[in-house]
N, C-alpha and C. Protein backbone atom coordinates (compact mmCIF):
# COMPACT_ATOMS: atom_id res chain seq x y z
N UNK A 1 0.85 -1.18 0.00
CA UNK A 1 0.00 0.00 0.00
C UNK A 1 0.90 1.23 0.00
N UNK A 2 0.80 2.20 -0.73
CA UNK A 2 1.57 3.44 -0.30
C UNK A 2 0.54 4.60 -0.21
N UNK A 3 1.18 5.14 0.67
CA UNK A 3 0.47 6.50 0.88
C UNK A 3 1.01 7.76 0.53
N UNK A 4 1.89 7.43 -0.31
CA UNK A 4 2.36 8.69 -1.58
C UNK A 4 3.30 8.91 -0.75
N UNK A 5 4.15 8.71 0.00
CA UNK A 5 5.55 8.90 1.20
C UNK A 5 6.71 8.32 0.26
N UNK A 6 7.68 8.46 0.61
CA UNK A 6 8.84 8.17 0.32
C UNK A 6 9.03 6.79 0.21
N UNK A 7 9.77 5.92 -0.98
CA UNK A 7 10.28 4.74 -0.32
C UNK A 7 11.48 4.61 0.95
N UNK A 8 11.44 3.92 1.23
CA UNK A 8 12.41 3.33 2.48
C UNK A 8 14.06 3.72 2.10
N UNK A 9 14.53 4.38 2.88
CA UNK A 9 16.43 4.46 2.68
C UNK A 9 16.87 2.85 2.19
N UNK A 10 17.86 2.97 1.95
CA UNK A 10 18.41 1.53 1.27
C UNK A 10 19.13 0.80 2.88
N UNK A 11 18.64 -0.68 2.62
CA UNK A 11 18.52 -1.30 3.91
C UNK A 11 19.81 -2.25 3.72
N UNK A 12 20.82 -2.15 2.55
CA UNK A 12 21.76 -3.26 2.42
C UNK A 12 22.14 -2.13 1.85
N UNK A 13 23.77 -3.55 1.51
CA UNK A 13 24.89 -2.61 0.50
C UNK A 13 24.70 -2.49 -0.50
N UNK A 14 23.72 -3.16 -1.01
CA UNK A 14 23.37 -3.08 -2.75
C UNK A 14 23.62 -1.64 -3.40
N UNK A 15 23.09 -0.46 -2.42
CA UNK A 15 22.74 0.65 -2.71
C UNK A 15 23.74 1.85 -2.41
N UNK A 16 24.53 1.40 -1.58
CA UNK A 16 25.46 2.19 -0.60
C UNK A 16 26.78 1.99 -1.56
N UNK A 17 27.08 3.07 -1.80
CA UNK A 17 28.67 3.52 -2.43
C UNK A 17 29.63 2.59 -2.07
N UNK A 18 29.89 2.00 -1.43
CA UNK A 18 31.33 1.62 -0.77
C UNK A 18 32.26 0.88 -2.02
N UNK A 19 33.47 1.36 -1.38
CA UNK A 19 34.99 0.96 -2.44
C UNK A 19 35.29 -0.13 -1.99
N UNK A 20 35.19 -0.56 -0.65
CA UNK A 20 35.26 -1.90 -0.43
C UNK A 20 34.35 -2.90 -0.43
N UNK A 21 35.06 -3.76 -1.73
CA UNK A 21 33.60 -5.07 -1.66
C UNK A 21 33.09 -5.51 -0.68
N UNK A 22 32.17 -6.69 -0.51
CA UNK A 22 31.94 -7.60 0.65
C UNK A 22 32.70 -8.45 0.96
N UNK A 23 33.11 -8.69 -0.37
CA UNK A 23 34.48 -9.91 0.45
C UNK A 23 35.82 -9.09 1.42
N UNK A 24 35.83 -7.91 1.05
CA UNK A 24 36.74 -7.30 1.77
C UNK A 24 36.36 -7.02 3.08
N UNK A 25 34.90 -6.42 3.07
CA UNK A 25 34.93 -6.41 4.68
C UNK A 25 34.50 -7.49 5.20
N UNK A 26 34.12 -8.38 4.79
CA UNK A 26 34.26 -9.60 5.72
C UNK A 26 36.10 -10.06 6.02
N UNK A 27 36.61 -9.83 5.21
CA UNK A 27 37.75 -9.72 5.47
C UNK A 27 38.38 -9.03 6.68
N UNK A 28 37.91 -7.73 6.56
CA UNK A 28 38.15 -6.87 7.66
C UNK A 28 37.77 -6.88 8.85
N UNK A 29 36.22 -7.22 9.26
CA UNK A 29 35.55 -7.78 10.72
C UNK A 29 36.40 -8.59 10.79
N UNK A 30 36.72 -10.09 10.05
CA UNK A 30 37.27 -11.78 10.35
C UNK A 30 38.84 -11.36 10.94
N UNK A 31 39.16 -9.99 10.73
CA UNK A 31 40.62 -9.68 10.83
C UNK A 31 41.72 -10.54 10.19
N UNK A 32 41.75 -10.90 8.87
CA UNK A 32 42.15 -11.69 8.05
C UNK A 32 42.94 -10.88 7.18
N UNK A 33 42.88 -9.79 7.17
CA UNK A 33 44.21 -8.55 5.99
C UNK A 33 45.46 -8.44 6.96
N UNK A 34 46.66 -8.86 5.60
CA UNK A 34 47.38 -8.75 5.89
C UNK A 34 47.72 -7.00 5.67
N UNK A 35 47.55 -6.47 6.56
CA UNK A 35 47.78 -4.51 6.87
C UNK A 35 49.48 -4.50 6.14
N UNK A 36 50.09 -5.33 7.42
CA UNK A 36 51.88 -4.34 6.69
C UNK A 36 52.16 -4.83 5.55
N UNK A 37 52.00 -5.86 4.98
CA UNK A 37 51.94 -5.82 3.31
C UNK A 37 51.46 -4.69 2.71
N UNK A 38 50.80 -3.84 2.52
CA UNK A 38 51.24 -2.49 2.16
C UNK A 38 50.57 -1.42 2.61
N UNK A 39 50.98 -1.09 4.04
CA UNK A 39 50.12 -0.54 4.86
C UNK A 39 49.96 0.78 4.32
N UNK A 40 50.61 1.52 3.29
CA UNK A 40 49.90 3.11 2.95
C UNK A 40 49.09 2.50 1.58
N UNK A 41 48.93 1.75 1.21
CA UNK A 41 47.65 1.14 -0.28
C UNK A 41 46.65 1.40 1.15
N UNK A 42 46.42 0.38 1.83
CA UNK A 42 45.33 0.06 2.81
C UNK A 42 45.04 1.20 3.65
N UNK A 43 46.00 2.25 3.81
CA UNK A 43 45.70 3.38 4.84
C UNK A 43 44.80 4.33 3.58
N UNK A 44 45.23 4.26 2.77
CA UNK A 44 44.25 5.21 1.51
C UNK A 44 43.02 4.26 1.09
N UNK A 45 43.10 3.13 1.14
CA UNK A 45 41.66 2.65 0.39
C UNK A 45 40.87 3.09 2.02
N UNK A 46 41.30 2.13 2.96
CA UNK A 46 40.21 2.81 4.07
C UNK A 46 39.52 4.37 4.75
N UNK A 47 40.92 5.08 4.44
CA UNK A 47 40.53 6.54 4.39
C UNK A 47 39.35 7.15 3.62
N UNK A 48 39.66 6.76 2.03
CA UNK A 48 38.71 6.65 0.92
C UNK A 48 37.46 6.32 1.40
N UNK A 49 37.11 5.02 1.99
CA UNK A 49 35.96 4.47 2.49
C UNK A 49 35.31 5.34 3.76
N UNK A 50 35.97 5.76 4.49
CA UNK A 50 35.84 6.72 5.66
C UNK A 50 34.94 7.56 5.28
N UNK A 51 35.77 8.02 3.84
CA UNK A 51 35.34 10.11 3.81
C UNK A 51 34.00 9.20 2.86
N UNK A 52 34.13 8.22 2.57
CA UNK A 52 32.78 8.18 1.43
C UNK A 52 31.26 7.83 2.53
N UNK A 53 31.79 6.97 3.38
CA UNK A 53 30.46 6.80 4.25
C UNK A 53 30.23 8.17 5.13
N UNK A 54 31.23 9.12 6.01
CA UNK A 54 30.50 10.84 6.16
C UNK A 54 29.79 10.88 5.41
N UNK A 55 30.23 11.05 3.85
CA UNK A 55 29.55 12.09 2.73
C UNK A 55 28.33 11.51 2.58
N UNK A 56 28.13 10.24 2.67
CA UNK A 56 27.22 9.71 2.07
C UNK A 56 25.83 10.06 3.53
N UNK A 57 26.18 9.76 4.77
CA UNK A 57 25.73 10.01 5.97
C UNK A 57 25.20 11.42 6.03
N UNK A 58 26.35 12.32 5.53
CA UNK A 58 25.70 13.66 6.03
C UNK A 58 24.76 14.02 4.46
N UNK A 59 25.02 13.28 3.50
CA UNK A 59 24.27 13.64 2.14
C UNK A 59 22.66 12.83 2.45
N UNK A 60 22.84 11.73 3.11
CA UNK A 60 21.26 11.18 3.05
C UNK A 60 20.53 11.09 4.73
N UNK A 61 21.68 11.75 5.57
CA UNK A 61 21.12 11.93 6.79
C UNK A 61 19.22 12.46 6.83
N UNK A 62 19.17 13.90 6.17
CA UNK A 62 18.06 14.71 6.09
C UNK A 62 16.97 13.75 5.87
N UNK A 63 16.81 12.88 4.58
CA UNK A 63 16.00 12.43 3.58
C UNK A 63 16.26 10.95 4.71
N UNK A 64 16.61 10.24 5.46
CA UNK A 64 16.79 9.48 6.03
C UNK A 64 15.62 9.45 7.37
N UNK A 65 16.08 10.80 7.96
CA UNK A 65 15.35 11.43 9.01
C UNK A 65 13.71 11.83 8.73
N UNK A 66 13.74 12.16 7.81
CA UNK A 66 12.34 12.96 7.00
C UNK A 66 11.60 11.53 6.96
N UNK A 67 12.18 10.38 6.38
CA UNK A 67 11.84 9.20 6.05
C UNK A 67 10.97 8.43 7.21
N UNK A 68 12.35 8.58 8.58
CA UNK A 68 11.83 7.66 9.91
C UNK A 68 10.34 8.67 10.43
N UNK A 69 10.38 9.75 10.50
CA UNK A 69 9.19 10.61 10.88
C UNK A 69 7.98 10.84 10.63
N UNK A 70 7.80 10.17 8.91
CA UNK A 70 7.19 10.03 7.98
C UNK A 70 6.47 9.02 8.34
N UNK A 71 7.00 7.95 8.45
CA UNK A 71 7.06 6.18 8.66
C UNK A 71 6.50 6.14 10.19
N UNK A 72 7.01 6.66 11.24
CA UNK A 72 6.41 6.62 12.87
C UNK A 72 5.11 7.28 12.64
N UNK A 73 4.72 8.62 11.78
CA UNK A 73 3.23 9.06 11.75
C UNK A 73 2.66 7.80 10.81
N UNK A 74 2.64 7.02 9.97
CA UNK A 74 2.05 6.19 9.68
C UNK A 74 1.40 5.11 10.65
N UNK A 75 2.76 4.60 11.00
CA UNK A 75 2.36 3.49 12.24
C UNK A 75 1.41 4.13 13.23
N UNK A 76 1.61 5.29 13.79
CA UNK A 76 0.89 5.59 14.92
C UNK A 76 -1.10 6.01 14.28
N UNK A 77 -1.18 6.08 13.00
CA UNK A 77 -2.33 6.62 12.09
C UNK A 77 -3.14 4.73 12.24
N UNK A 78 -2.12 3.95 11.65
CA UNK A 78 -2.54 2.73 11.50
C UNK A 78 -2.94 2.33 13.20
N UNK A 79 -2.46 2.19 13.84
CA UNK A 79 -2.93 2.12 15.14
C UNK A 79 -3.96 2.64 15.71
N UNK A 80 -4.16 3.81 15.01
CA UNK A 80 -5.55 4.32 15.41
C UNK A 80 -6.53 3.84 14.52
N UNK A 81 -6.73 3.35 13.94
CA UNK A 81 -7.64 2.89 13.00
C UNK A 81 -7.46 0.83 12.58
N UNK A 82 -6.79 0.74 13.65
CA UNK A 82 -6.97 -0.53 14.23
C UNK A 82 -6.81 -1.51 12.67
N UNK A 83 -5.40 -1.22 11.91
CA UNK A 83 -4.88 -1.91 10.98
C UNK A 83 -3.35 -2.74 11.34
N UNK A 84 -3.34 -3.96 12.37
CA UNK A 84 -1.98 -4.42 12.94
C UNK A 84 -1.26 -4.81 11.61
N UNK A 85 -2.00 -5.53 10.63
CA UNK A 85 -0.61 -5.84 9.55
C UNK A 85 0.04 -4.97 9.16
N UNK A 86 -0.86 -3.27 8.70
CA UNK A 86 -0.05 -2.47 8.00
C UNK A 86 0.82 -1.86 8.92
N UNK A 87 0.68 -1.85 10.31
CA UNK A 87 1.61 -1.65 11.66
C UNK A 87 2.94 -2.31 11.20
N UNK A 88 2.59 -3.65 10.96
CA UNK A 88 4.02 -4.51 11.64
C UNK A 88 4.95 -4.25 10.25
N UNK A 89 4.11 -4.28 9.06
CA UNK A 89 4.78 -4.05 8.18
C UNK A 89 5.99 -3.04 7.86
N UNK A 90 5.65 -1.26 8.66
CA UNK A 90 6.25 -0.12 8.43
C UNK A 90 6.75 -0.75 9.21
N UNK A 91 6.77 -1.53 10.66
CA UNK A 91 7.48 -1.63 11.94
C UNK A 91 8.67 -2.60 11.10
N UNK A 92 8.14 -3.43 10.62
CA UNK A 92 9.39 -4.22 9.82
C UNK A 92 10.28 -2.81 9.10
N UNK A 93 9.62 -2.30 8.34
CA UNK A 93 10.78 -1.77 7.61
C UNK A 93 11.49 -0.45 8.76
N UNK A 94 10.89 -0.22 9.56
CA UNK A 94 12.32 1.10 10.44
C UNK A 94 12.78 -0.07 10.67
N UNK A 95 12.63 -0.85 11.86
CA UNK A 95 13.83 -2.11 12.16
C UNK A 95 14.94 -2.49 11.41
N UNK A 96 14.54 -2.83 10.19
CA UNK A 96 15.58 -3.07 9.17
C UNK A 96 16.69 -1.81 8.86
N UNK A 97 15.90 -0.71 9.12
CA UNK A 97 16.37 0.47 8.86
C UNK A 97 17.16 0.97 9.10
N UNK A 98 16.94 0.85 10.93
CA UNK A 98 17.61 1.17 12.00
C UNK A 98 19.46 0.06 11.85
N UNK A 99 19.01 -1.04 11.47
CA UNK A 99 19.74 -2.12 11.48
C UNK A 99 20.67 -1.42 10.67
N UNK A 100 20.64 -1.66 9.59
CA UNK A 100 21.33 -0.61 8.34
C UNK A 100 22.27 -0.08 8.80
N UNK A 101 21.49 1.23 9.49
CA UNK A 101 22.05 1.96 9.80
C UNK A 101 23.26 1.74 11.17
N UNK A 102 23.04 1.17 11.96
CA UNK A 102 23.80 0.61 12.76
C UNK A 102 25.26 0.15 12.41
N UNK A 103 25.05 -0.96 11.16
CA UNK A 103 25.44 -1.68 10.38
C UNK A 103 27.08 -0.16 9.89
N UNK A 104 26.68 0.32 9.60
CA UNK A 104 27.24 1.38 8.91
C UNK A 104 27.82 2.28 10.14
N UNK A 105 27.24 2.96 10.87
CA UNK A 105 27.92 3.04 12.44
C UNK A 105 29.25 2.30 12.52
N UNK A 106 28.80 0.67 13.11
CA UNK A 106 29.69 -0.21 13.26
C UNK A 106 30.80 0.04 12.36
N UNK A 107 30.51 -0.14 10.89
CA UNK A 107 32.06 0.25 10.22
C UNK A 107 32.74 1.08 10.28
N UNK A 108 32.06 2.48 10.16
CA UNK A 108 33.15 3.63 10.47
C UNK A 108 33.56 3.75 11.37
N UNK A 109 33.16 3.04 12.90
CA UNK A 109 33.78 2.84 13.88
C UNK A 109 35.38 1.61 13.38
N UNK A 110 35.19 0.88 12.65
CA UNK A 110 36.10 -0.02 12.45
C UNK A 110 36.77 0.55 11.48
N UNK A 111 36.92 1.64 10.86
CA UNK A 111 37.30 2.22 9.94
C UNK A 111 38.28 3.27 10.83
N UNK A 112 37.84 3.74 11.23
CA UNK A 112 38.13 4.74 11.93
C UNK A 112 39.86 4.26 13.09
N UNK A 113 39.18 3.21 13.50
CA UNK A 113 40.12 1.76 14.26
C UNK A 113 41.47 1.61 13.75
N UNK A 114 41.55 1.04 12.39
CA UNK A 114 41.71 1.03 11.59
C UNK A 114 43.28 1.51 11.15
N UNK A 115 42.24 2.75 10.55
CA UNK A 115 42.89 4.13 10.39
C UNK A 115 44.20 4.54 11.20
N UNK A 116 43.60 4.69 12.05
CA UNK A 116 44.48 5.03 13.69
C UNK A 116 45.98 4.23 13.47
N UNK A 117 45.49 2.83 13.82
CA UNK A 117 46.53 2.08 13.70
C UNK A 117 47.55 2.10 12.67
N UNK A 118 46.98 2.20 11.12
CA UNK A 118 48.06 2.51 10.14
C UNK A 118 48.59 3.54 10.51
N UNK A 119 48.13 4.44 10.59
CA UNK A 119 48.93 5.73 10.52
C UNK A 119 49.85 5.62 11.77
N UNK A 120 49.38 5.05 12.93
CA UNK A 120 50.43 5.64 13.96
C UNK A 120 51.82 4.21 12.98
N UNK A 121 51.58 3.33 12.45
CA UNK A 121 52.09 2.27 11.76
C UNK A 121 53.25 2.96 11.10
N UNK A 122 52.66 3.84 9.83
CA UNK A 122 52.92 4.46 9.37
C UNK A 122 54.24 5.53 10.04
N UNK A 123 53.81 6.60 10.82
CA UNK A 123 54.65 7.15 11.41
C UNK A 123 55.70 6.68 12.37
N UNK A 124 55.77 5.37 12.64
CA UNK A 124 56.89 4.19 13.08
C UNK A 124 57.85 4.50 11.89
N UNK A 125 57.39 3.78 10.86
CA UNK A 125 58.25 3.18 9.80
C UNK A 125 58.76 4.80 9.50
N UNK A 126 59.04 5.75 9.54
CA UNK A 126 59.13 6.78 9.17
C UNK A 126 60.09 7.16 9.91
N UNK A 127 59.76 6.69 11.57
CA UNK A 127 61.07 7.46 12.46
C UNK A 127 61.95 6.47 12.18
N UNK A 128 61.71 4.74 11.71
CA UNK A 128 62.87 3.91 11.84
C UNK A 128 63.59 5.02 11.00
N UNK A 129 63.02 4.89 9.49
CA UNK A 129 63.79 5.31 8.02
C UNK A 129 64.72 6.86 8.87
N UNK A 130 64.07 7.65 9.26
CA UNK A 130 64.87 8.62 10.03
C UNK A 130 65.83 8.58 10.72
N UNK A 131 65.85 7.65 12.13
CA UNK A 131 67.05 7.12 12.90
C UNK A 131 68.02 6.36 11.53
N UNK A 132 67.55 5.39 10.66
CA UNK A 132 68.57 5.39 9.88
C UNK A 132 68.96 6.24 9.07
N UNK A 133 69.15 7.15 8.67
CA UNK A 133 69.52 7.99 7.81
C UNK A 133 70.47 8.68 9.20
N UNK A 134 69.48 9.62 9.95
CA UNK A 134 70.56 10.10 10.69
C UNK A 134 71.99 9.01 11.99
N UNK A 135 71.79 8.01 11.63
CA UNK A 135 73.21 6.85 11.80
C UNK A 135 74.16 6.82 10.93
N UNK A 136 73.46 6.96 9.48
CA UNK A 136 74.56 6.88 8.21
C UNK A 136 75.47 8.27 8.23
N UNK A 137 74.17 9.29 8.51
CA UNK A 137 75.15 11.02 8.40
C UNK A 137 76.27 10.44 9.95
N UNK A 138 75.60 10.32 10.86
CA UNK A 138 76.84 10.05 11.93
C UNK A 138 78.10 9.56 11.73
N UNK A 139 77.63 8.24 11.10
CA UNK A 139 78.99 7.31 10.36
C UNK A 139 79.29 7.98 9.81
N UNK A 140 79.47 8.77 8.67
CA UNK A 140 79.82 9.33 7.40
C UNK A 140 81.09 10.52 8.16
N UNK A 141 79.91 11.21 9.22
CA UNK A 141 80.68 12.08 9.47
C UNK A 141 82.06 11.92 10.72
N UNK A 142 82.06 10.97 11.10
CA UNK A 142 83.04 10.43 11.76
C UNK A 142 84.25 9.56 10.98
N UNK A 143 83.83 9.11 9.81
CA UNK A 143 84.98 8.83 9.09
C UNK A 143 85.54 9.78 8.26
């Protein structure tokens, strides 16, 4: 039945931008990537993925929100007029919704995780390469 409202935000990845496949983030929850095999490729694809789920968050936040508000005055209309299937039905779809959305939470939290770790990774391998260089000027300059 529609009541001329919006369809539903997208409840899977089907719909959602992401640069990383599914096999990758199952990869990534299972903690199965090998990171220092080339930890600045992986510090840029996840960064990438980062700034794309914000954009995408703060781009469909509004129309997301407009959506759940939309969807709770339904349910509460159907309730008054004593229709439980078309209840459970909208109730199915925020649930799923909510889930989604969670879903997506959860990663940029693991993204974010992530992140952190390369880079401070990153800035390791940087002071080694540094302490060596400034050992070689030492040597150099003592012979």
């Amino acid at each position: 039945m529609d009541f001329g409202g919006r369809p539903p935000p997208p409840m899977d990845d089907t719909y959602f931008p992401s640069l990383l496949k599914k096999d990758i983030w199952s990869q990534i929850e299972n903690n199965t990537i090998n990171f220092p095999a080339d930890i600045r490729g992986w510090l840029k694809k996840l960064t990438d993925e980062k700034d794309l789920i914000d954009n995408y968050s703060l781009e469909k936040q509004p129309a997301i929100n407009q959506w759940f508000a939309e969807t709770d005055f339904v349910i509460r209309t159907l309730r008054c007029v004593n229709l439980p299937e078309l209840v459970e039905h909208y109730e199915d779809q925020l649930t799923a919704q909510k889930i989604y959305l969670e879903k997506i939470d959860h990663r940029s939290g693991i993204l974010k995780y992530l992140i952190e770790r390369l880079e401070m990774a990153v800035a390791e391998e940087e002071n080694k390469i540094d302490k060596q260089v400034d050992i070689e000027k030492e040597e150099t300059t003592i012979k």
